[in-house]
C-alpha atoms as a PDB file:
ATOM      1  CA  UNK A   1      -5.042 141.746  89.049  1.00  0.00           C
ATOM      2  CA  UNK A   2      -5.872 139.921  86.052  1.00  0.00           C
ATOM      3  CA  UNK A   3      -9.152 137.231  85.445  1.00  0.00           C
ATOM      4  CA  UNK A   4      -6.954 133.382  85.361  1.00  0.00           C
ATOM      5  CA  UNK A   5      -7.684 132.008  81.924  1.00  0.00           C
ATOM      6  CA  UNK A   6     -10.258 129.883  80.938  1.00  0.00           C
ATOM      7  CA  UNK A   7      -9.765 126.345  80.605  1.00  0.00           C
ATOM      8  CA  UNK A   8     -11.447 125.751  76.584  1.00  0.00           C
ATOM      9  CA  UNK A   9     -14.464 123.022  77.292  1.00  0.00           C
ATOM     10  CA  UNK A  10     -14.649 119.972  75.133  1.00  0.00           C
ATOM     11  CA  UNK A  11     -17.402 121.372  72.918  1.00  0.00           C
ATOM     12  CA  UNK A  12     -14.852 124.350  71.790  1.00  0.00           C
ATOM     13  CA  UNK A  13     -12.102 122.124  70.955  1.00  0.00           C
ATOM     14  CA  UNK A  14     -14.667 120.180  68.957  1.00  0.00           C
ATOM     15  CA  UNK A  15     -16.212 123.596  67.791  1.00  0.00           C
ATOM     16  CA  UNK A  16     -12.332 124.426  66.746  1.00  0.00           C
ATOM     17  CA  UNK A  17     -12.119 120.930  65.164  1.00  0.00           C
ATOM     18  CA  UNK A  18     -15.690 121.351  63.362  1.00  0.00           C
ATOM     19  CA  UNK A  19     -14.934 124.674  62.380  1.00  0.00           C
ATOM     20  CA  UNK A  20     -11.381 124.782  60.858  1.00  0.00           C
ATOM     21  CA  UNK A  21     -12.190 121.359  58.273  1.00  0.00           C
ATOM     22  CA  UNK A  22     -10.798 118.524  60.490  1.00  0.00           C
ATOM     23  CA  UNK A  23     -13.297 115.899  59.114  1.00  0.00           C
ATOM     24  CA  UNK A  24     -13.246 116.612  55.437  1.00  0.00           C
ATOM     25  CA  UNK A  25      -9.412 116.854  55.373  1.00  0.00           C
ATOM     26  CA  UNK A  26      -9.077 113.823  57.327  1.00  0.00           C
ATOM     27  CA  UNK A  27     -11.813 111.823  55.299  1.00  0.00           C
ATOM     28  CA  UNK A  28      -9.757 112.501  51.761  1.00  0.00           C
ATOM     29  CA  UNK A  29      -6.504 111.775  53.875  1.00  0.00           C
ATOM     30  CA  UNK A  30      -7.560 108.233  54.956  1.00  0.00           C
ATOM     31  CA  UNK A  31      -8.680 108.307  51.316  1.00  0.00           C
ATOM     32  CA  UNK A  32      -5.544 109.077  49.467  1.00  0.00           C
ATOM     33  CA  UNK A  33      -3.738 106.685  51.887  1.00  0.00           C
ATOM     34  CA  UNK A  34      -6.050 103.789  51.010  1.00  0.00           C
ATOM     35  CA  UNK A  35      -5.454 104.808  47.504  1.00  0.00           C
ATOM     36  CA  UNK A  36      -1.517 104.316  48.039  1.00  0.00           C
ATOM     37  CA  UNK A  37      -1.830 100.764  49.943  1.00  0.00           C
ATOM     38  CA  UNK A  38      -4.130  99.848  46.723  1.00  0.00           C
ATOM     39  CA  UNK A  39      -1.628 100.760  44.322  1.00  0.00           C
ATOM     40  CA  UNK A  40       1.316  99.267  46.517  1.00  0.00           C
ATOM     41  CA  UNK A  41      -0.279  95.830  46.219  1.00  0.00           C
ATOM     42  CA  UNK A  42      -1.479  96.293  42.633  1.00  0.00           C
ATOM     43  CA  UNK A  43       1.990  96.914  41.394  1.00  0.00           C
ATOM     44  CA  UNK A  44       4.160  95.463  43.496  1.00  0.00           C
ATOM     45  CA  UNK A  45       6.145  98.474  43.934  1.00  0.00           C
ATOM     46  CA  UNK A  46       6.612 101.466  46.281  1.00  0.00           C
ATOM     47  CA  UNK A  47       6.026 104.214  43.620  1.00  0.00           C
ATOM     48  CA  UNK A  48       4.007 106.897  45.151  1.00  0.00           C
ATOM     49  CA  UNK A  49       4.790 105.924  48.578  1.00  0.00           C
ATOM     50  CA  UNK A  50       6.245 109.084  49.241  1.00  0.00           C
ATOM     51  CA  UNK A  51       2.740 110.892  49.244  1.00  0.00           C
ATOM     52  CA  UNK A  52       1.932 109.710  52.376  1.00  0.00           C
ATOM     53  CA  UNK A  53       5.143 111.526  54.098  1.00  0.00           C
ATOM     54  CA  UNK A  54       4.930 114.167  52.226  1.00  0.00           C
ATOM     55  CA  UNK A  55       1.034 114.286  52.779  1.00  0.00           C
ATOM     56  CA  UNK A  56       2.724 113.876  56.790  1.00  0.00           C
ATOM     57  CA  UNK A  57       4.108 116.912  56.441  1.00  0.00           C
ATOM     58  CA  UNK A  58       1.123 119.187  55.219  1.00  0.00           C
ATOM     59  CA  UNK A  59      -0.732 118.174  57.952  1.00  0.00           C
ATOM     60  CA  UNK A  60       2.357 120.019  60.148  1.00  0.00           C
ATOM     61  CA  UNK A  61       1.368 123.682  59.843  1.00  0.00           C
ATOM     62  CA  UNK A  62      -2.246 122.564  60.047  1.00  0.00           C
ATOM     63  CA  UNK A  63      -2.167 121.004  63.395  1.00  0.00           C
ATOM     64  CA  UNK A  64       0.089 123.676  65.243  1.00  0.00           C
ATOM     65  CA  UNK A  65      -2.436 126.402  63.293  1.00  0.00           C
ATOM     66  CA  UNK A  66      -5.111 123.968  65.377  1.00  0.00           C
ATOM     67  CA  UNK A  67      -3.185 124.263  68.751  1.00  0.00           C
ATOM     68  CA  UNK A  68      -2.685 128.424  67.777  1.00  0.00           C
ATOM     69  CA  UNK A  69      -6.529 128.843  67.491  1.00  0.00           C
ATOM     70  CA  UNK A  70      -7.123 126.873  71.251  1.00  0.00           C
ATOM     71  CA  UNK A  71      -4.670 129.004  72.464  1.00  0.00           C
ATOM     72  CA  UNK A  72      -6.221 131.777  71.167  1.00  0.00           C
ATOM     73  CA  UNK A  73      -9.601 130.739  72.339  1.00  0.00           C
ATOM     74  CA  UNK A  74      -8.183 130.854  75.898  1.00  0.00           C
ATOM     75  CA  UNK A  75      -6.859 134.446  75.121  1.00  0.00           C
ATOM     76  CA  UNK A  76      -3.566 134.194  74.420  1.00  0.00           C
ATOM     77  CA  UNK A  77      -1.867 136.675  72.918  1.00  0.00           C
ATOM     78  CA  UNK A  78       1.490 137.039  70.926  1.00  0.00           C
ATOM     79  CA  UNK A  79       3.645 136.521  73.532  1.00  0.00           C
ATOM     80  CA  UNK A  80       2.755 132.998  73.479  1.00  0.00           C
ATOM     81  CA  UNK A  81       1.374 132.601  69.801  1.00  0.00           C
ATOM     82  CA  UNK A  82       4.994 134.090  68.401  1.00  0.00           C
ATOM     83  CA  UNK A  83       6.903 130.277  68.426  1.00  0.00           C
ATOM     84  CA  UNK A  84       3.996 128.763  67.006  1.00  0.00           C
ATOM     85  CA  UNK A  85       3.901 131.364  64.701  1.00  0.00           C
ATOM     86  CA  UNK A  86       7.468 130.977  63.010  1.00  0.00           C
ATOM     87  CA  UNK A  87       6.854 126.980  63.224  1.00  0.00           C
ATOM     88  CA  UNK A  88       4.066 127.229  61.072  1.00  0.00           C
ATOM     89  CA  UNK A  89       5.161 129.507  59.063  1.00  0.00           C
ATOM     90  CA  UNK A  90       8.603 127.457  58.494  1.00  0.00           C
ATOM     91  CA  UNK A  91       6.094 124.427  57.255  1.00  0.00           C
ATOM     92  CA  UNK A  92       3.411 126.066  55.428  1.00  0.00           C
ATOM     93  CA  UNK A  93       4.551 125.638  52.276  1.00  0.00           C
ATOM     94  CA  UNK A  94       4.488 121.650  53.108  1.00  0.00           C
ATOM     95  CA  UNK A  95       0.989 121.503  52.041  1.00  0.00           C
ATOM     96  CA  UNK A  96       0.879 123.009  48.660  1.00  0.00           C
ATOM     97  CA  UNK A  97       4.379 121.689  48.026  1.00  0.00           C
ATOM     98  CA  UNK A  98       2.535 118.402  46.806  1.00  0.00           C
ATOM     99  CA  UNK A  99       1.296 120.264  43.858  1.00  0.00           C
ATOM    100  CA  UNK A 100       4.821 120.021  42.887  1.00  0.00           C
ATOM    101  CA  UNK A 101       4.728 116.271  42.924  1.00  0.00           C
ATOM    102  CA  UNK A 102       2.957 116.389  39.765  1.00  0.00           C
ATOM    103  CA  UNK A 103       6.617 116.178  38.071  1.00  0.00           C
ATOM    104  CA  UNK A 104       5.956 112.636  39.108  1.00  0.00           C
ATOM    105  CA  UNK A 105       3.527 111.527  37.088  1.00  0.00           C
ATOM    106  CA  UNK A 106       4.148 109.195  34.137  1.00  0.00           C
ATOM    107  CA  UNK A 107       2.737 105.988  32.859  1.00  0.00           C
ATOM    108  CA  UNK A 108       4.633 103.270  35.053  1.00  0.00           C
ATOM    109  CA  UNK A 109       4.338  99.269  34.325  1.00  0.00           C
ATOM    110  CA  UNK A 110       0.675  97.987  35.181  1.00  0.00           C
ATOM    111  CA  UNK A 111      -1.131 100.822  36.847  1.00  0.00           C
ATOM    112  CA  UNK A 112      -2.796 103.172  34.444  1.00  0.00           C
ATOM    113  CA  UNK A 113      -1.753 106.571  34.318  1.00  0.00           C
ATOM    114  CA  UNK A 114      -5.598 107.787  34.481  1.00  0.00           C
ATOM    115  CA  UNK A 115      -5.305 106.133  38.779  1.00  0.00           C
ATOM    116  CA  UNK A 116      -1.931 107.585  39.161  1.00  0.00           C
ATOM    117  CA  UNK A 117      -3.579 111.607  37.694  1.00  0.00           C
ATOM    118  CA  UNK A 118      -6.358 110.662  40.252  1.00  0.00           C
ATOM    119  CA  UNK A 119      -4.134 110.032  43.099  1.00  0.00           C
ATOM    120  CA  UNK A 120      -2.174 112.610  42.786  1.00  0.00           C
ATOM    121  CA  UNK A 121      -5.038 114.770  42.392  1.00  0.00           C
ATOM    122  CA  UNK A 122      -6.584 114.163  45.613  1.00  0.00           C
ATOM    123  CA  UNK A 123      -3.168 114.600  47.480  1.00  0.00           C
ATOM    124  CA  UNK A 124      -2.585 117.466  45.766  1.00  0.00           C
ATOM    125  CA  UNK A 125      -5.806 118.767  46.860  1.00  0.00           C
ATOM    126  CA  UNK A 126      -5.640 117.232  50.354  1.00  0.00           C
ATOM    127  CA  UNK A 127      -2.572 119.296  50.755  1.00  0.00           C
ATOM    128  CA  UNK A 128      -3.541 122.832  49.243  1.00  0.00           C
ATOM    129  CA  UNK A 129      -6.680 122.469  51.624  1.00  0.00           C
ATOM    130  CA  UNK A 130      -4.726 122.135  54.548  1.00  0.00           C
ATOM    131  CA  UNK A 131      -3.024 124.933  53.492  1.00  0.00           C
ATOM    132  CA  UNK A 132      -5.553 127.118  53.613  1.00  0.00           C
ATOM    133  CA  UNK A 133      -7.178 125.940  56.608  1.00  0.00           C
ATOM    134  CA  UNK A 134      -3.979 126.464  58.625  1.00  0.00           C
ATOM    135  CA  UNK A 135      -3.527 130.071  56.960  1.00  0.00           C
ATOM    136  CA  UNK A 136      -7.332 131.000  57.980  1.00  0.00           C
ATOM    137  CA  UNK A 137      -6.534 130.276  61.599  1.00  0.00           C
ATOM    138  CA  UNK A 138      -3.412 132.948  61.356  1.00  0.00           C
ATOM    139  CA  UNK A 139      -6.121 135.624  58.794  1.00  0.00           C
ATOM    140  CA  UNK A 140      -8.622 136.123  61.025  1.00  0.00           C
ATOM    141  CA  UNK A 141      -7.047 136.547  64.297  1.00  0.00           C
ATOM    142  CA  UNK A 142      -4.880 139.094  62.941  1.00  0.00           C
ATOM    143  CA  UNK A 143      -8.059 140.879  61.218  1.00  0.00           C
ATOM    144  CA  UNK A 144      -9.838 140.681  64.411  1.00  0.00           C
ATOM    145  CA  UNK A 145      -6.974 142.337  66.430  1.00  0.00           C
ATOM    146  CA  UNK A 146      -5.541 144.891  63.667  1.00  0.00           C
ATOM    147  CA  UNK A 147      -8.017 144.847  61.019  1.00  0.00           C
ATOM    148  CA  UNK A 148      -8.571 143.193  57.825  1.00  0.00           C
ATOM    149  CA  UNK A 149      -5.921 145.162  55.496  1.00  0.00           C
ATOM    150  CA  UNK A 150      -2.839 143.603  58.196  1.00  0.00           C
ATOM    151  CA  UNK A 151      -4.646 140.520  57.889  1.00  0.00           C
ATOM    152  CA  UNK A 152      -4.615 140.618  53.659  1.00  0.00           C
ATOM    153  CA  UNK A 153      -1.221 141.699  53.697  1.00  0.00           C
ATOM    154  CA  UNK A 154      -0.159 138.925  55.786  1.00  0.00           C
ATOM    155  CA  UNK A 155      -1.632 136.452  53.634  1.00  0.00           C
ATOM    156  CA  UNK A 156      -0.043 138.485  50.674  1.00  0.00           C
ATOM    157  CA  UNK A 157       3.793 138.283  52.245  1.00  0.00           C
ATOM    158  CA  UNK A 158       3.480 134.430  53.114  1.00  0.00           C
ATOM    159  CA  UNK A 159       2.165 133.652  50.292  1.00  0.00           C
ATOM    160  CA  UNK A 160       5.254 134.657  48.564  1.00  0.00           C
ATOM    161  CA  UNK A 161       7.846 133.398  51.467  1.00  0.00           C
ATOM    162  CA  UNK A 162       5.748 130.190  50.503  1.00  0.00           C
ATOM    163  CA  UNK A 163       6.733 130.119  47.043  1.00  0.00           C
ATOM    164  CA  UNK A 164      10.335 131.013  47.902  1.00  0.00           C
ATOM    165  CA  UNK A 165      10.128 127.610  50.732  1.00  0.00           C
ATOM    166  CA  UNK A 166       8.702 125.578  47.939  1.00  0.00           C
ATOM    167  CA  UNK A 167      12.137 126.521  45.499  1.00  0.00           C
ATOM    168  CA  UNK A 168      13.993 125.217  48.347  1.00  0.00           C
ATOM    169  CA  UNK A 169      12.390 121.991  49.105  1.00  0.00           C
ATOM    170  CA  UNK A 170      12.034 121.089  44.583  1.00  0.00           C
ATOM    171  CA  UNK A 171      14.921 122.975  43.558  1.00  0.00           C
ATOM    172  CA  UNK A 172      17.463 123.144  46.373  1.00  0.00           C
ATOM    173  CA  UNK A 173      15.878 120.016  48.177  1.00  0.00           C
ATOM    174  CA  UNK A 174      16.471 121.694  51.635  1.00  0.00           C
ATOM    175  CA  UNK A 175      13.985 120.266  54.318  1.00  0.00           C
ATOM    176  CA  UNK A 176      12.114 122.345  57.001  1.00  0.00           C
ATOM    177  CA  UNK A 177      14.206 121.063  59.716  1.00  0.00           C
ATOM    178  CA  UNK A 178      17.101 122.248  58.119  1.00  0.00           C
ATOM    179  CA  UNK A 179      16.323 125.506  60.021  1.00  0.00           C
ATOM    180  CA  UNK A 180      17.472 123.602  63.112  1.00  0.00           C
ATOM    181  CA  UNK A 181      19.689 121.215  61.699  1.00  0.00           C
ATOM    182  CA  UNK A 182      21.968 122.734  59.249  1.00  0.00           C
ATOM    183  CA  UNK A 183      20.801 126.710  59.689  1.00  0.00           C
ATOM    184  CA  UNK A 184      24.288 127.781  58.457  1.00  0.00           C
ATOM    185  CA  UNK A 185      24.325 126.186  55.183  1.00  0.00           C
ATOM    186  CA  UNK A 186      20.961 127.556  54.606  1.00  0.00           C
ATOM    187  CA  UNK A 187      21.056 131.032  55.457  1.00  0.00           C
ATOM    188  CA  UNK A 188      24.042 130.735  53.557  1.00  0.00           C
ATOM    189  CA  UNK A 189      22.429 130.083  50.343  1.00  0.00           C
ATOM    190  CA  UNK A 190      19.388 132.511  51.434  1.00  0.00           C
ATOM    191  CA  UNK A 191      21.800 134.873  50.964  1.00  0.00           C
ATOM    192  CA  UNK A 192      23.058 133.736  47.718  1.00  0.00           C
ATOM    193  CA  UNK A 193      19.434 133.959  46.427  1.00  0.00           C
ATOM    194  CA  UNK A 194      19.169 137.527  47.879  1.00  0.00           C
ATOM    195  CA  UNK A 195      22.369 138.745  46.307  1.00  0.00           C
ATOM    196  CA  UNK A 196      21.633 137.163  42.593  1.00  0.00           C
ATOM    197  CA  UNK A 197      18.171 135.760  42.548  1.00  0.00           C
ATOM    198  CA  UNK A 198      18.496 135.915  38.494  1.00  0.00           C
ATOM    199  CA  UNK A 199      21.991 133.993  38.843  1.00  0.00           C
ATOM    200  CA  UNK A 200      19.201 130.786  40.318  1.00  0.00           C
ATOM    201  CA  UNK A 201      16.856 129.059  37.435  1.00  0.00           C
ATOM    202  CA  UNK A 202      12.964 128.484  38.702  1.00  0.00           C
ATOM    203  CA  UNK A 203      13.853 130.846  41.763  1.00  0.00           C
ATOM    204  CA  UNK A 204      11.883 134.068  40.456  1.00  0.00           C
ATOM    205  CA  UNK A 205       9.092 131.887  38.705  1.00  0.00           C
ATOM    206  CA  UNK A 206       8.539 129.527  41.810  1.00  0.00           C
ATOM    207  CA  UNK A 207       8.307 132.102  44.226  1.00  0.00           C
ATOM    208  CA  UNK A 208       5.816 134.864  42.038  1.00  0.00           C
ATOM    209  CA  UNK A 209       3.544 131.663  40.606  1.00  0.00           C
ATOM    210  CA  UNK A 210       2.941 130.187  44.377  1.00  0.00           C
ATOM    211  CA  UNK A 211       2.701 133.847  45.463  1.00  0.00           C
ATOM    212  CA  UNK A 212       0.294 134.114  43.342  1.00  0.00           C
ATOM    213  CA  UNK A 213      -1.914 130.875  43.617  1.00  0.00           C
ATOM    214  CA  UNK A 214      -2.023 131.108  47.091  1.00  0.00           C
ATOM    215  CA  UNK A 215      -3.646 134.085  47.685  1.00  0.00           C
ATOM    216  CA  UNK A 216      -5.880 133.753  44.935  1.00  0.00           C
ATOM    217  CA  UNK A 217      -6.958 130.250  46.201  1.00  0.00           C
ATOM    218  CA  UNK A 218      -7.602 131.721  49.520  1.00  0.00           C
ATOM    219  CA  UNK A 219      -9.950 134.508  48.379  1.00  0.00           C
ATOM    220  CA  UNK A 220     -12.261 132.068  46.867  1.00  0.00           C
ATOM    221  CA  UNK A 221     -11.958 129.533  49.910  1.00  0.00           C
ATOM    222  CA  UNK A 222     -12.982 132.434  51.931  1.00  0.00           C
ATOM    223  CA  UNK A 223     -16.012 133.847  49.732  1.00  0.00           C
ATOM    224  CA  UNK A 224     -17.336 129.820  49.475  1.00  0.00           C
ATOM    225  CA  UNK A 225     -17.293 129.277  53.198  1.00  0.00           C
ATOM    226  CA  UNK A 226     -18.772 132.648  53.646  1.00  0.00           C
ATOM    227  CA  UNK A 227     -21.486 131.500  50.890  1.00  0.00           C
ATOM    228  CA  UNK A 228     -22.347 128.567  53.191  1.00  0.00           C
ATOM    229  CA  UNK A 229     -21.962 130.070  56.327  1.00  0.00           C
ATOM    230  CA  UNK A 230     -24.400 132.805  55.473  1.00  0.00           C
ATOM    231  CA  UNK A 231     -27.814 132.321  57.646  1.00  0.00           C
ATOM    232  CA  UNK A 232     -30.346 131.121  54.545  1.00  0.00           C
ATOM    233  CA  UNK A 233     -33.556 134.016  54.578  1.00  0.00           C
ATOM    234  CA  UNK A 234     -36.788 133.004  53.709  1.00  0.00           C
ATOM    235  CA  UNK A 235     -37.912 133.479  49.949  1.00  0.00           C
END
């Protein structure tokens, strides 16, 4: 007969909070957001607006990868981790999708361009953060359960079903939901792209360049926060 689980006490959902970024990525949300209400009433106009949903959205796959670690805490196993699993993974590439939004960027009537580069900046960097805080959550329970080369190439193969995601939200402008919504239409063009991915322009170069950045990103995310996590020895 199996031990009931333990309920997680407040001090490890604030140890999961503390320990997976919440306060730095909220602090540069709340931010970028004041940065958007400044420019709405400086120019009068809703440009950028959209940064704030899209910003929305990045914070997705971070906050179920918060609910996967509790549940993990509480020793879950895949069973129960598998739906949160394919939700994340089908909004992961919401957070560094914003890098994206870069395409966005051009001097506009009153504000100068140097706030606009700013703002976006912090967004984008708001948003690539939260990616990799969500995709540590995922990395080290699968290194702690089948080692750290399942873990790498896990990191390795959604890193480049992230780059293919981001080609259809720019290019194809096909939402997350759409899964649910209209998953017909979409595995219908997923197979399209399978069949002919040269017959689709920005398809191959979207998909290899995020595949790319991502990991890369994440290896030096992981060897700074094991630089500050490291116990400091006497001199």
């Amino acid at each position: 007969m199996t031990a009931p689980l333990a309920m997680p006490t407040p001090e490890s959902f604030l140890s999961v909070l503390r320990r997976h970024g919440l306060w730095p990525a909220a602090l540069s949300s709340a931010v970028g957001v004041g940065m958007v209400s400044y420019r709405l009433d400086w120019s009068q106009s809703a440009s950028y607006a959209f940064l704030v949903w899209n910003l929305v959205l990045a914070w997705a796959p971070y906050v179920i990868a918060l609910a996967a670690r509790v549940l993990m805490l509480r020793g879950h196993g895949l069973r129960v981790l598998a739906p949160l699993a394919l939700a994340w993974l089908a909004l992961f590439p919401n957070a560094p999708y914003l890098l994206t939004d870069f395409i966005h960027v051009h001097q506009r009537p009153v504000v100068p361009i140097w706030f606009d580069v700013a703002l976006m900046t912090l967004f984008v960097a708001t948003g690539w953060l939260l990616g990799l805080l969500s995709l540590e959550v995922w990395k080290q329970w699968l290194e702690e359960r089948w080692g750290r080369r399942t873990a790498w190439a896990f990191v390795g193969v959604t890193s480049v079903l992230c780059g293919y995601g981001i080609y259809l939200g720019r290019v194809e402008r096909w939402n997350s939901w759409n899964v649910l919504t209209h998953p017909s239409n979409l595995f219908t063009s997923i197979g399209a792209h399978l069949r002919e991915p040269l017959a689709f322009p920005y398809l191959t170069s979207l998909t290899i360049f995020f595949g790319l950045m991502v990991p890369l990103s994440y290896v030096a995310y992981e060897a700074l926060v094991a630089r500050i996590r490291r116990p400091r020895t006497a001199s």
